[in-house]
PDB file of N, CA and C in Angstrom:
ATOM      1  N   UNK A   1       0.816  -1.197   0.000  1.00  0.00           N
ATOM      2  CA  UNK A   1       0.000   0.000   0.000  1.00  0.00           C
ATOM      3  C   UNK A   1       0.859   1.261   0.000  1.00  0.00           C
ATOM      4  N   UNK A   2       2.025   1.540   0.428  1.00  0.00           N
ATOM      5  CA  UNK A   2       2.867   2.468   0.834  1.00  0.00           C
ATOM      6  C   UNK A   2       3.619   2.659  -0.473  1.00  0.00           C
ATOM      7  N   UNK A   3       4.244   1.547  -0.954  1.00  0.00           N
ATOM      8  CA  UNK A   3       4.706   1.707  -2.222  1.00  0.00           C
ATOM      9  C   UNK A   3       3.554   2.503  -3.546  1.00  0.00           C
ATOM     10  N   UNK A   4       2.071   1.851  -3.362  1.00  0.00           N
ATOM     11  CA  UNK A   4       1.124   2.919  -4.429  1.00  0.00           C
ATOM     12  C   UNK A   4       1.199   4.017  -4.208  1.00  0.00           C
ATOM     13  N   UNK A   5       1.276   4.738  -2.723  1.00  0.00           N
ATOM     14  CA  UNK A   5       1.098   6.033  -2.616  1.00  0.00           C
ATOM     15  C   UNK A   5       2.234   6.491  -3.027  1.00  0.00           C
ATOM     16  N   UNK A   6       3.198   5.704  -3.158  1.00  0.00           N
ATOM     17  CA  UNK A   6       4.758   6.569  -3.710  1.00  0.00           C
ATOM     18  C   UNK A   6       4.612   7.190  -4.828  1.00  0.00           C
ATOM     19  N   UNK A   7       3.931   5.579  -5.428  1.00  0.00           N
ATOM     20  CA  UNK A   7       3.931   5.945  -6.909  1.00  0.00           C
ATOM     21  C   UNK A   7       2.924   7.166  -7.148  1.00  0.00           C
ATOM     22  N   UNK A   8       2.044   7.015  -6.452  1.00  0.00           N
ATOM     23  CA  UNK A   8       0.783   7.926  -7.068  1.00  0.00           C
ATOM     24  C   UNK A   8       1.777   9.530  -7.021  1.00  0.00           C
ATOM     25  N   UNK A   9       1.966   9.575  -6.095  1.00  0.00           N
ATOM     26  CA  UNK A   9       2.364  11.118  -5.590  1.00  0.00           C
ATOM     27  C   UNK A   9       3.304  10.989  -6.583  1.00  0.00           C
ATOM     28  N   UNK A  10       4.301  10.794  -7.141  1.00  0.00           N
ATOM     29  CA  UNK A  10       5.450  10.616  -8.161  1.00  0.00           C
ATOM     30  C   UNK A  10       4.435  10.898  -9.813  1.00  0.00           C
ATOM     31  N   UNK A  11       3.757  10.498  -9.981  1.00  0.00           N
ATOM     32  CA  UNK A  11       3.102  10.430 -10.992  1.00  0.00           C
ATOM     33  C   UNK A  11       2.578  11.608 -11.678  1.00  0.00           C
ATOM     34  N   UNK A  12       1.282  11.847 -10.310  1.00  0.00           N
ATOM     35  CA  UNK A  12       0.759  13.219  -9.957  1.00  0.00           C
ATOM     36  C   UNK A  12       1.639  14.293 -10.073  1.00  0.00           C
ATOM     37  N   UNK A  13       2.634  14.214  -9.499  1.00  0.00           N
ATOM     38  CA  UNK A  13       3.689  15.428  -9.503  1.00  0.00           C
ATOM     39  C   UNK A  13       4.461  16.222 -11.023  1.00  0.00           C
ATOM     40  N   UNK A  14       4.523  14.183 -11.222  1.00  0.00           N
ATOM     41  CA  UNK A  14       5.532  14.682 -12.756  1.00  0.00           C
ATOM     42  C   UNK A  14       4.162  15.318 -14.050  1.00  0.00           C
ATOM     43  N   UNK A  15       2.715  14.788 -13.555  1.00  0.00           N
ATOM     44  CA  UNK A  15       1.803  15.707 -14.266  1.00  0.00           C
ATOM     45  C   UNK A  15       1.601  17.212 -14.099  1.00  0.00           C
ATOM     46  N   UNK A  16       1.918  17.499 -12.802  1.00  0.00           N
ATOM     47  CA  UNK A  16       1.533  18.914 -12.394  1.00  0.00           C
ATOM     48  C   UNK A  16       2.999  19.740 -13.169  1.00  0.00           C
ATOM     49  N   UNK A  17       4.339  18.840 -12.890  1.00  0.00           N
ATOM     50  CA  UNK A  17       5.447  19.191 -13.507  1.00  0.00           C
ATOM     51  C   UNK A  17       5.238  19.660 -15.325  1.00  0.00           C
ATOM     52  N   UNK A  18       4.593  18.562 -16.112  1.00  0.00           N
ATOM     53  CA  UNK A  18       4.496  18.690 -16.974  1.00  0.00           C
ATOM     54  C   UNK A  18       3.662  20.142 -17.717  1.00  0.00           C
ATOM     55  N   UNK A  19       2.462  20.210 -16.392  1.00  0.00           N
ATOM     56  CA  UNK A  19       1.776  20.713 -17.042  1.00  0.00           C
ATOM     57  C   UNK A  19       2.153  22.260 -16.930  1.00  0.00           C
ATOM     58  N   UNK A  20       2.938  22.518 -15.695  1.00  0.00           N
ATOM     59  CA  UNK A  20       3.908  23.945 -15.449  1.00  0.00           C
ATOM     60  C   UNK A  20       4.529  23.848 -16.624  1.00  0.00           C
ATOM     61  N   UNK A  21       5.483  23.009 -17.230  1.00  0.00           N
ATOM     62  CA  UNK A  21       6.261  23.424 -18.127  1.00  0.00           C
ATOM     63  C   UNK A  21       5.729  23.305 -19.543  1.00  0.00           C
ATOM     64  N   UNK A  22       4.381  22.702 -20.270  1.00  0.00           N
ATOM     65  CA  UNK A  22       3.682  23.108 -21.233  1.00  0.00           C
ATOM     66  C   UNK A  22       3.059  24.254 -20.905  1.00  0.00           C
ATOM     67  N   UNK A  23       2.386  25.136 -19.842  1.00  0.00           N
ATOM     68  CA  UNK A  23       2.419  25.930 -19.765  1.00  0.00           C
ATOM     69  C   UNK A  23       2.806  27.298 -20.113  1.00  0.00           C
ATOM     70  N   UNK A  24       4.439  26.794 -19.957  1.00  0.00           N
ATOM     71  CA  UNK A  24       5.357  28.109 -20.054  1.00  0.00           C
ATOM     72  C   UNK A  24       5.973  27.839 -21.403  1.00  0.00           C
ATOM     73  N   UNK A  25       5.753  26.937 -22.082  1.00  0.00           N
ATOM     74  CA  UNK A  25       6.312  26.581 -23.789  1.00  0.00           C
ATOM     75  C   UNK A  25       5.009  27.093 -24.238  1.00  0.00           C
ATOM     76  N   UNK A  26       3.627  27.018 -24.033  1.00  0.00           N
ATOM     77  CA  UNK A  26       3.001  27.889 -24.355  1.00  0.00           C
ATOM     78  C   UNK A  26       3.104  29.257 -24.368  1.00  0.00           C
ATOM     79  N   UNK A  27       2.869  29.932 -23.383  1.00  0.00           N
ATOM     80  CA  UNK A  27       2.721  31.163 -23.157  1.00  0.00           C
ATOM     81  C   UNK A  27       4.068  31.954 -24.055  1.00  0.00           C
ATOM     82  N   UNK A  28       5.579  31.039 -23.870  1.00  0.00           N
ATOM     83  CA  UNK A  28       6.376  31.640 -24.318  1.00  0.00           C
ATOM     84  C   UNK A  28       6.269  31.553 -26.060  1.00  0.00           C
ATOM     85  N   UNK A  29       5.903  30.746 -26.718  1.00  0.00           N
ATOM     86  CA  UNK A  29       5.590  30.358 -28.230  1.00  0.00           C
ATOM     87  C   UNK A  29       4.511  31.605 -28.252  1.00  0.00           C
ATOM     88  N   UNK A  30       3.298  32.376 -27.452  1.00  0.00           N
ATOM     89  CA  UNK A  30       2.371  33.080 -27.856  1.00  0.00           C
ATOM     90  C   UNK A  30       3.104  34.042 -27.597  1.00  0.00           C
ATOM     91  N   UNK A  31       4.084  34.541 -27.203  1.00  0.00           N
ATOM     92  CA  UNK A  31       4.577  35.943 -26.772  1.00  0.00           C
ATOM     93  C   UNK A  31       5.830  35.938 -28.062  1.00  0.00           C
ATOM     94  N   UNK A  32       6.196  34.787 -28.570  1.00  0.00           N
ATOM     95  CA  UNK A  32       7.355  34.654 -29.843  1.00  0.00           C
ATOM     96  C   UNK A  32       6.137  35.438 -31.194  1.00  0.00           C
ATOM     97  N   UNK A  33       4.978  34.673 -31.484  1.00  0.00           N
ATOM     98  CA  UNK A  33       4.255  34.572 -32.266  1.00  0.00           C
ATOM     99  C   UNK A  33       4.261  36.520 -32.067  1.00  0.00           C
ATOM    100  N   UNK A  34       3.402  36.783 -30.988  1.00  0.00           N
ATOM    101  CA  UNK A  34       3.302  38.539 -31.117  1.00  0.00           C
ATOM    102  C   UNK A  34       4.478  38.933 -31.716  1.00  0.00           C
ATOM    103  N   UNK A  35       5.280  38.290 -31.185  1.00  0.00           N
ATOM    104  CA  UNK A  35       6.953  39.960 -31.399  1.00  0.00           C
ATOM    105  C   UNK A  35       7.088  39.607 -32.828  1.00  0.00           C
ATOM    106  N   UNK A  36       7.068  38.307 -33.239  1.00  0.00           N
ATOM    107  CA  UNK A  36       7.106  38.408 -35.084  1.00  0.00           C
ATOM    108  C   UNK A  36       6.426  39.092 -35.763  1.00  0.00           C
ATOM    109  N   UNK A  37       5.002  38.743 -35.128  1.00  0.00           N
ATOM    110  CA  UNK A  37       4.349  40.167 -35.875  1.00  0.00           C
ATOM    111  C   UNK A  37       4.537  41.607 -35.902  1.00  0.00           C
ATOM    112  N   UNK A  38       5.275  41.445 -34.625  1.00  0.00           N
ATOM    113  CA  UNK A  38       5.293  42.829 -34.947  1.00  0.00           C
ATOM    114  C   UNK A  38       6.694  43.532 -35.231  1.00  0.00           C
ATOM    115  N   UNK A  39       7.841  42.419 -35.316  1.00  0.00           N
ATOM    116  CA  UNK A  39       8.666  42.615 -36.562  1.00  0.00           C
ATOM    117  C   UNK A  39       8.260  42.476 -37.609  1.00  0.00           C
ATOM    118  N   UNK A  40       7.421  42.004 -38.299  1.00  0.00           N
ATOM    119  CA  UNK A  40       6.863  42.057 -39.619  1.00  0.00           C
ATOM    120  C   UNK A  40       6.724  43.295 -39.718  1.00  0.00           C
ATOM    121  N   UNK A  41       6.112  44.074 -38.809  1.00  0.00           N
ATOM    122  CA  UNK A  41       5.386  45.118 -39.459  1.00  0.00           C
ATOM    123  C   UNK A  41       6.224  46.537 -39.018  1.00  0.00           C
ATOM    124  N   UNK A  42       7.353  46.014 -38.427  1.00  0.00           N
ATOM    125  CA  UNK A  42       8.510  47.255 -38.422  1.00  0.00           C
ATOM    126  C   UNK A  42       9.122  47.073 -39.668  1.00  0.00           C
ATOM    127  N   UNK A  43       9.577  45.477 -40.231  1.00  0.00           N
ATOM    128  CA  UNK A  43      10.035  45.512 -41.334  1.00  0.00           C
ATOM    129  C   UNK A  43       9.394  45.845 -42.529  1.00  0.00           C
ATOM    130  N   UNK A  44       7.984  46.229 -43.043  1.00  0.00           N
ATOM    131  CA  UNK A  44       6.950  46.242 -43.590  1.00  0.00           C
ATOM    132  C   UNK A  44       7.285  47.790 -43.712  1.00  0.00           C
ATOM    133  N   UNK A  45       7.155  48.601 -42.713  1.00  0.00           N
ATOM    134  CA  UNK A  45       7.725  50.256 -42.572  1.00  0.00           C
ATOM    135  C   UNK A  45       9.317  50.266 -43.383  1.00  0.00           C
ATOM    136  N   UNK A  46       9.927  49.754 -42.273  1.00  0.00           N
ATOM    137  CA  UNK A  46      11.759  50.114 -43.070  1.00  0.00           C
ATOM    138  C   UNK A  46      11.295  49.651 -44.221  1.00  0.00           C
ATOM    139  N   UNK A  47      11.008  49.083 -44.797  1.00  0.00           N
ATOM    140  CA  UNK A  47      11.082  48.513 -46.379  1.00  0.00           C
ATOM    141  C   UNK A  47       9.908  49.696 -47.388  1.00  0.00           C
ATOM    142  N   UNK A  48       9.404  50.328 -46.547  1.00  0.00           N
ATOM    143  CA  UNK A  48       8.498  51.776 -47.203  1.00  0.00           C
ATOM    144  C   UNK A  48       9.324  52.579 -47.095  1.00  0.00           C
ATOM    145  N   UNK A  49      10.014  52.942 -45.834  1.00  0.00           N
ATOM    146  CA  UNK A  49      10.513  54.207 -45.835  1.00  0.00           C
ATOM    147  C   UNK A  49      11.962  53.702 -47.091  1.00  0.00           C
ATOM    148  N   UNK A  50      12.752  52.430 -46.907  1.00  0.00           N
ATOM    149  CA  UNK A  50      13.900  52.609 -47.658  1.00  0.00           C
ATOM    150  C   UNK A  50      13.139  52.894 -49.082  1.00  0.00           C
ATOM    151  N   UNK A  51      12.100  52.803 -49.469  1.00  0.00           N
ATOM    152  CA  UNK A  51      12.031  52.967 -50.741  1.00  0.00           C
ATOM    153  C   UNK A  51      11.192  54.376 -51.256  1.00  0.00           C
ATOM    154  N   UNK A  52      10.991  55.114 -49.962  1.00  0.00           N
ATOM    155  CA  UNK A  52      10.948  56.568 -50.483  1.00  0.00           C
ATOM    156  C   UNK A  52      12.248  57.143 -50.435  1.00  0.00           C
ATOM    157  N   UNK A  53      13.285  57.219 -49.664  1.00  0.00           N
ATOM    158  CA  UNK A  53      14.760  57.508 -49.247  1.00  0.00           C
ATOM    159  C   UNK A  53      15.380  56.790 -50.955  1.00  0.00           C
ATOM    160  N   UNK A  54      15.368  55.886 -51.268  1.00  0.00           N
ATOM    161  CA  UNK A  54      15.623  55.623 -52.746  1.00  0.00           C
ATOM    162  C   UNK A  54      15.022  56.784 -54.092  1.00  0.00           C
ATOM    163  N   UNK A  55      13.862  57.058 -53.459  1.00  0.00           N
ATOM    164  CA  UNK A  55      13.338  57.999 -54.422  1.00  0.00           C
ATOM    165  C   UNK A  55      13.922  59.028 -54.524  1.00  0.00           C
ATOM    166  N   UNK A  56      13.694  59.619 -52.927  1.00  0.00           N
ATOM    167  CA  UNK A  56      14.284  61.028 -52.969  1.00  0.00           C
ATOM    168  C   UNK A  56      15.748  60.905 -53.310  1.00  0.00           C
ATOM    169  N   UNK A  57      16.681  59.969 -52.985  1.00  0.00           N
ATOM    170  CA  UNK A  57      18.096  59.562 -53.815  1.00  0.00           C
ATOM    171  C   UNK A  57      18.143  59.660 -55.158  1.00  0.00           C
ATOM    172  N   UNK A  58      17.456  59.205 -55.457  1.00  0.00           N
ATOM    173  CA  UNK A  58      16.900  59.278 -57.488  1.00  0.00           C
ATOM    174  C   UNK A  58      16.591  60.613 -57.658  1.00  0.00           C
ATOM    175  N   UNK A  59      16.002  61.128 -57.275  1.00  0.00           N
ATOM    176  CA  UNK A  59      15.118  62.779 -57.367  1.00  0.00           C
ATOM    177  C   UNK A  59      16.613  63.955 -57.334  1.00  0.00           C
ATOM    178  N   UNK A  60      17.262  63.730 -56.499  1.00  0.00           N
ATOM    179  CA  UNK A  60      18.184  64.435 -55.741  1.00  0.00           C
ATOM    180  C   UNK A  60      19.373  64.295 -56.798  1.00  0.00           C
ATOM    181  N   UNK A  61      20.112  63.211 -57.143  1.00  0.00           N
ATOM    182  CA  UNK A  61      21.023  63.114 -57.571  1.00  0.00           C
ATOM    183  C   UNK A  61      20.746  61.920 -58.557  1.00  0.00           C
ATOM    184  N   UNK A  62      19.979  62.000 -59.625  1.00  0.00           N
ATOM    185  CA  UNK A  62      19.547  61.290 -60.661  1.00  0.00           C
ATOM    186  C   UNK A  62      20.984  60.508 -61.322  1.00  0.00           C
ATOM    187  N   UNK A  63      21.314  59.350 -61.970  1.00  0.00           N
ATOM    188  CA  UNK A  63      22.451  58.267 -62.441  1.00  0.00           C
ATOM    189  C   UNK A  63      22.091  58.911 -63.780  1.00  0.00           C
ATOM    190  N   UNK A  64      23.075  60.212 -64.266  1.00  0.00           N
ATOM    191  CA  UNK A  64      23.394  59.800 -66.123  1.00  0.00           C
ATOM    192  C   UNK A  64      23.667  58.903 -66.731  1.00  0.00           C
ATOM    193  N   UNK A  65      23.341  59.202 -67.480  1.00  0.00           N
ATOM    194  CA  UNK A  65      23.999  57.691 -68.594  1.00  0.00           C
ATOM    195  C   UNK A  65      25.424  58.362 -68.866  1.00  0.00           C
ATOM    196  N   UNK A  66      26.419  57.645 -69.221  1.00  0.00           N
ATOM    197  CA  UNK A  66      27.733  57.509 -69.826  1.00  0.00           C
ATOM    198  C   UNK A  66      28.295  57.600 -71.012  1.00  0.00           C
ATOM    199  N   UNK A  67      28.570  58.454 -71.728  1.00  0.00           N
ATOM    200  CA  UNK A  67      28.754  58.763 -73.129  1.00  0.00           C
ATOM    201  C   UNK A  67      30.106  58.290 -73.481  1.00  0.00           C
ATOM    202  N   UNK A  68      30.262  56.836 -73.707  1.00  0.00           N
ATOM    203  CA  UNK A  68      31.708  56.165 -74.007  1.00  0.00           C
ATOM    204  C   UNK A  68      32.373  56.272 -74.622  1.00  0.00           C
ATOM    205  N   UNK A  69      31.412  56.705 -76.565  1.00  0.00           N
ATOM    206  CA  UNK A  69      32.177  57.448 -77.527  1.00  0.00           C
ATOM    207  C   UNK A  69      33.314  58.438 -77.570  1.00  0.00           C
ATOM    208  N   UNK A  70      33.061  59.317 -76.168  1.00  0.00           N
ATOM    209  CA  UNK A  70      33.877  60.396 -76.235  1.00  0.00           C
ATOM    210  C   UNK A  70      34.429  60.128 -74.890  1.00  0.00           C
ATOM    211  N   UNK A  71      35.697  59.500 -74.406  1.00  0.00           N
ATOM    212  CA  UNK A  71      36.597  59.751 -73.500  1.00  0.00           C
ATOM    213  C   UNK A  71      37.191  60.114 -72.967  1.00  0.00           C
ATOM    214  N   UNK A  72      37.444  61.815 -73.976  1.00  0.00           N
ATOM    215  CA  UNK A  72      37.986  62.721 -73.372  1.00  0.00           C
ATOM    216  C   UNK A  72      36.993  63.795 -72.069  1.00  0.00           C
ATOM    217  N   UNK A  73      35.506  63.865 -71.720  1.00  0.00           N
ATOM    218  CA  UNK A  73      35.325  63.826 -70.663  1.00  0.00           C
ATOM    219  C   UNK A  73      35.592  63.765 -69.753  1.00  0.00           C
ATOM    220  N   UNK A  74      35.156  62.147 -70.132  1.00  0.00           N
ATOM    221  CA  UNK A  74      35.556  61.439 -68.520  1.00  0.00           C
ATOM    222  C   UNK A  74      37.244  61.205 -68.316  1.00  0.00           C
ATOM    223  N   UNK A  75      38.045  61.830 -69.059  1.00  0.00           N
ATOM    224  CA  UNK A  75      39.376  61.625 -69.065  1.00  0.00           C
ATOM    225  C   UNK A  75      39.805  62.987 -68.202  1.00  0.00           C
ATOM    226  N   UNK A  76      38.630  64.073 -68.632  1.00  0.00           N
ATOM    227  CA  UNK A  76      38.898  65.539 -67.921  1.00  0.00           C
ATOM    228  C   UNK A  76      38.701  65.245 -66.718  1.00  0.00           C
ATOM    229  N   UNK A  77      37.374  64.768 -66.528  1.00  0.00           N
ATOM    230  CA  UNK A  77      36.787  64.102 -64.946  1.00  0.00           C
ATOM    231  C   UNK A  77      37.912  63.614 -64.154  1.00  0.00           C
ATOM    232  N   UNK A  78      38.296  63.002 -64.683  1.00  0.00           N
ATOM    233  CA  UNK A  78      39.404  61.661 -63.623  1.00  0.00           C
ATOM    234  C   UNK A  78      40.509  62.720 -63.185  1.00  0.00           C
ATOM    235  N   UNK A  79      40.973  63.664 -64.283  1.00  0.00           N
ATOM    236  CA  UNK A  79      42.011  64.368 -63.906  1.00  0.00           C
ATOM    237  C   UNK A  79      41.828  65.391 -63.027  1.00  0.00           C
ATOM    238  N   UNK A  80      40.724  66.174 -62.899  1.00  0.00           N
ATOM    239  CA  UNK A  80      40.349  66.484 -62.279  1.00  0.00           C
ATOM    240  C   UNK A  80      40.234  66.327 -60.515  1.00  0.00           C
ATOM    241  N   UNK A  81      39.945  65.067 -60.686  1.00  0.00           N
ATOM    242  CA  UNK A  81      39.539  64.553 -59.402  1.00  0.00           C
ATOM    243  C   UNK A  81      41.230  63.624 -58.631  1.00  0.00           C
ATOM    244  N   UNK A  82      41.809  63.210 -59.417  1.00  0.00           N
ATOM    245  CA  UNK A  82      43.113  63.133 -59.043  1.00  0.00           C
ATOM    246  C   UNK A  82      43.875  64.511 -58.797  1.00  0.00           C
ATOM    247  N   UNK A  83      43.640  65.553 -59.706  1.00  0.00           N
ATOM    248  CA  UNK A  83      44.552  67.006 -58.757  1.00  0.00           C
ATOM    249  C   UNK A  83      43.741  67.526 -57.582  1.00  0.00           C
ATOM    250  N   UNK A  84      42.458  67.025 -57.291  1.00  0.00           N
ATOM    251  CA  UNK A  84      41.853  67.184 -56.012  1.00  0.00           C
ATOM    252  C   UNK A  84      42.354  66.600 -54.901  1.00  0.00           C
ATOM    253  N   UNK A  85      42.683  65.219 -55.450  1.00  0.00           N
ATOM    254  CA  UNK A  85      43.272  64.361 -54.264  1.00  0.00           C
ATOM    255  C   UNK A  85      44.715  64.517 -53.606  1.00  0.00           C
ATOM    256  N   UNK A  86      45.605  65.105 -54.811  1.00  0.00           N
ATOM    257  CA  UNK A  86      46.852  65.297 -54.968  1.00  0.00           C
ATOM    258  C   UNK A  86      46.827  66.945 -53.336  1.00  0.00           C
ATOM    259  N   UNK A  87      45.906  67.595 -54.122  1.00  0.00           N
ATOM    260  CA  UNK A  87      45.536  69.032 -53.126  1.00  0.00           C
ATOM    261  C   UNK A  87      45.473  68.423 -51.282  1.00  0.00           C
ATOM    262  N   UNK A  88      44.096  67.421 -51.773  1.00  0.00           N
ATOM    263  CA  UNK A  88      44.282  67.232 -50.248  1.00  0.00           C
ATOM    264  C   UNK A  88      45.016  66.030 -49.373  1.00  0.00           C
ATOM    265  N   UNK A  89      45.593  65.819 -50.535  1.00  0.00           N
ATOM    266  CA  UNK A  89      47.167  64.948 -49.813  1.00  0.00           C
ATOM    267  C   UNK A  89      47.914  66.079 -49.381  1.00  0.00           C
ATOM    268  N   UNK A  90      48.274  67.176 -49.998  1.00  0.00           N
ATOM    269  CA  UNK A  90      49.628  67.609 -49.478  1.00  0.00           C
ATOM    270  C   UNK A  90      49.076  68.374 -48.349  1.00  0.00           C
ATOM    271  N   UNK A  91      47.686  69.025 -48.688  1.00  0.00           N
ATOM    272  CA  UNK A  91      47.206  69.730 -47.200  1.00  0.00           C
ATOM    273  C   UNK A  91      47.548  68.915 -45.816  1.00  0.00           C
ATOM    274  N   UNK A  92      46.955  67.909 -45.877  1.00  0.00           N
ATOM    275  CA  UNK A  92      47.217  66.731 -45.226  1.00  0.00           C
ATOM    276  C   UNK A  92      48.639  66.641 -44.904  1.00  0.00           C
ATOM    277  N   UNK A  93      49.514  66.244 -45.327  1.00  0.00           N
ATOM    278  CA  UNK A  93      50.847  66.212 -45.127  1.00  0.00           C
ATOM    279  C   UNK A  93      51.645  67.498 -44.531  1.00  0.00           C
ATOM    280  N   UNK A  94      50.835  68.841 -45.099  1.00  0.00           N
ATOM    281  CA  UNK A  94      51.408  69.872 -44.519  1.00  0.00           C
ATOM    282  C   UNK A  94      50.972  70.054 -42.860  1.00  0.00           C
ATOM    283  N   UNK A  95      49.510  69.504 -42.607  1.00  0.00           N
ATOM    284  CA  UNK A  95      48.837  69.590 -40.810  1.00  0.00           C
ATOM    285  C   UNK A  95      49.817  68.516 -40.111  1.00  0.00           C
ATOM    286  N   UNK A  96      49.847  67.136 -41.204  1.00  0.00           N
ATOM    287  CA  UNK A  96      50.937  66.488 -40.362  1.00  0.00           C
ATOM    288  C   UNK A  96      52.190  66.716 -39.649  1.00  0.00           C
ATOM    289  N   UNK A  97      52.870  67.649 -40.909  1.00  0.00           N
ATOM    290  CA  UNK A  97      54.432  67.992 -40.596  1.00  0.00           C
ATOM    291  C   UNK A  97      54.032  69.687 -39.578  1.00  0.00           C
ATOM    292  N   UNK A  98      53.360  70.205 -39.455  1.00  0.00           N
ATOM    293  CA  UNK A  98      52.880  71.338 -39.016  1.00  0.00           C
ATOM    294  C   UNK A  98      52.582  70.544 -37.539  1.00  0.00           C
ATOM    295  N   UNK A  99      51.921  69.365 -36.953  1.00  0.00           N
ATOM    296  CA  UNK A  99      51.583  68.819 -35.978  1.00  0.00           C
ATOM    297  C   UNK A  99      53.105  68.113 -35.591  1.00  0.00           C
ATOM    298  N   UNK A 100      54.074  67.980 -36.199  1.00  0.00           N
ATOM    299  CA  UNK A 100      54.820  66.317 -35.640  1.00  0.00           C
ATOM    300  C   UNK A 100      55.933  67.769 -35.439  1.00  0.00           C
ATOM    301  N   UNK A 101      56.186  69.285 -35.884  1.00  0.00           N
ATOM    302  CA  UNK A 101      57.064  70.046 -36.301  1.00  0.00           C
ATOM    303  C   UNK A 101      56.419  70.501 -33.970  1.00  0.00           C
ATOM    304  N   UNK A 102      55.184  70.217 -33.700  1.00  0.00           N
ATOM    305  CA  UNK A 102      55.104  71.100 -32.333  1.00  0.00           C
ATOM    306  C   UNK A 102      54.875  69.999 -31.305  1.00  0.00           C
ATOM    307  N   UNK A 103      55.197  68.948 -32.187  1.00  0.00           N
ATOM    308  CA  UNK A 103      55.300  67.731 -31.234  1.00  0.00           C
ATOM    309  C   UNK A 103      57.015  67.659 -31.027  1.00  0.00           C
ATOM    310  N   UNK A 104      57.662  67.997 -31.682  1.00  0.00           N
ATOM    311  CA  UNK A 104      59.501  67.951 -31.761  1.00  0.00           C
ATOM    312  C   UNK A 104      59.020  69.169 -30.461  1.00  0.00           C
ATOM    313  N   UNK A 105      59.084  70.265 -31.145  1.00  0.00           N
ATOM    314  CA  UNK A 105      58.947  71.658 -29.784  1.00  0.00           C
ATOM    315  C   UNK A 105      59.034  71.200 -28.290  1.00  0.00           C
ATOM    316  N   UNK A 106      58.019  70.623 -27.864  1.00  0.00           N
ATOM    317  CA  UNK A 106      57.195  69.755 -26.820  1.00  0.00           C
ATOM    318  C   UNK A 106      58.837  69.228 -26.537  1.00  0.00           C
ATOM    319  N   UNK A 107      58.704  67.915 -27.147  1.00  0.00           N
ATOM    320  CA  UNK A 107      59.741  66.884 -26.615  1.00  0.00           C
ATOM    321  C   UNK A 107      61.056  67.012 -26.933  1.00  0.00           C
ATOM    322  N   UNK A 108      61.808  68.265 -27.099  1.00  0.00           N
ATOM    323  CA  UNK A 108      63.326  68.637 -27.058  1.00  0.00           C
ATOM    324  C   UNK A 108      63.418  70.066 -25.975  1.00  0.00           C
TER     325      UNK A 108
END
């Protein structure tokens, strides 16, 4: 007789056990289910707004087409933009040596 009641209470328990922890695999699966939705529907927005921000990108600074025939252009372009770079290299190099010239000052 002592041994049934073991069992019973053992039994009983691991049901009440079970049913705490389907419980909480529930509740937690219904609280997963909300937040997807409602990442869906943040991603549903970002995916509107990126595609007005594309527009106004298009609107703003429209993609020419490329006129390949004539290379001397885009040959002016490039040169252009290399004596730009050339400019703010040496600026650059001049703040450097202008910075490392009051860093010597300092440390002699």
């Amino acid at each position: 007789m002592l041994w049934f009641l073991v069992w019973t209470a053992l039994v009983l328990g691991s049901l009440v056990g079970a049913f705490f922890l389907l419980r909480h695999v529930y509740r937690s699966g219904r609280a997963l289910l909300v937040e997807l939705e409602r990442a869906g529907e943040v991603m549903g927005a970002v995916a509107e707004r990126a595609e007005e921000l594309e527009r106004l990108a298009l609107a703003l600074h429209p993609v020419q087409p490329v006129e390949l025939s004539d290379p001397g252009p885009a040959r002016a372009r490039r040169a252009a933009a290399r004596l730009a770079t050339a400019r703010r290299r040496a600026a650059r190099a001049a703040r450097h040596e202008a910075t490392y010239a009051r860093w010597r000052a300092f440390s002699h």
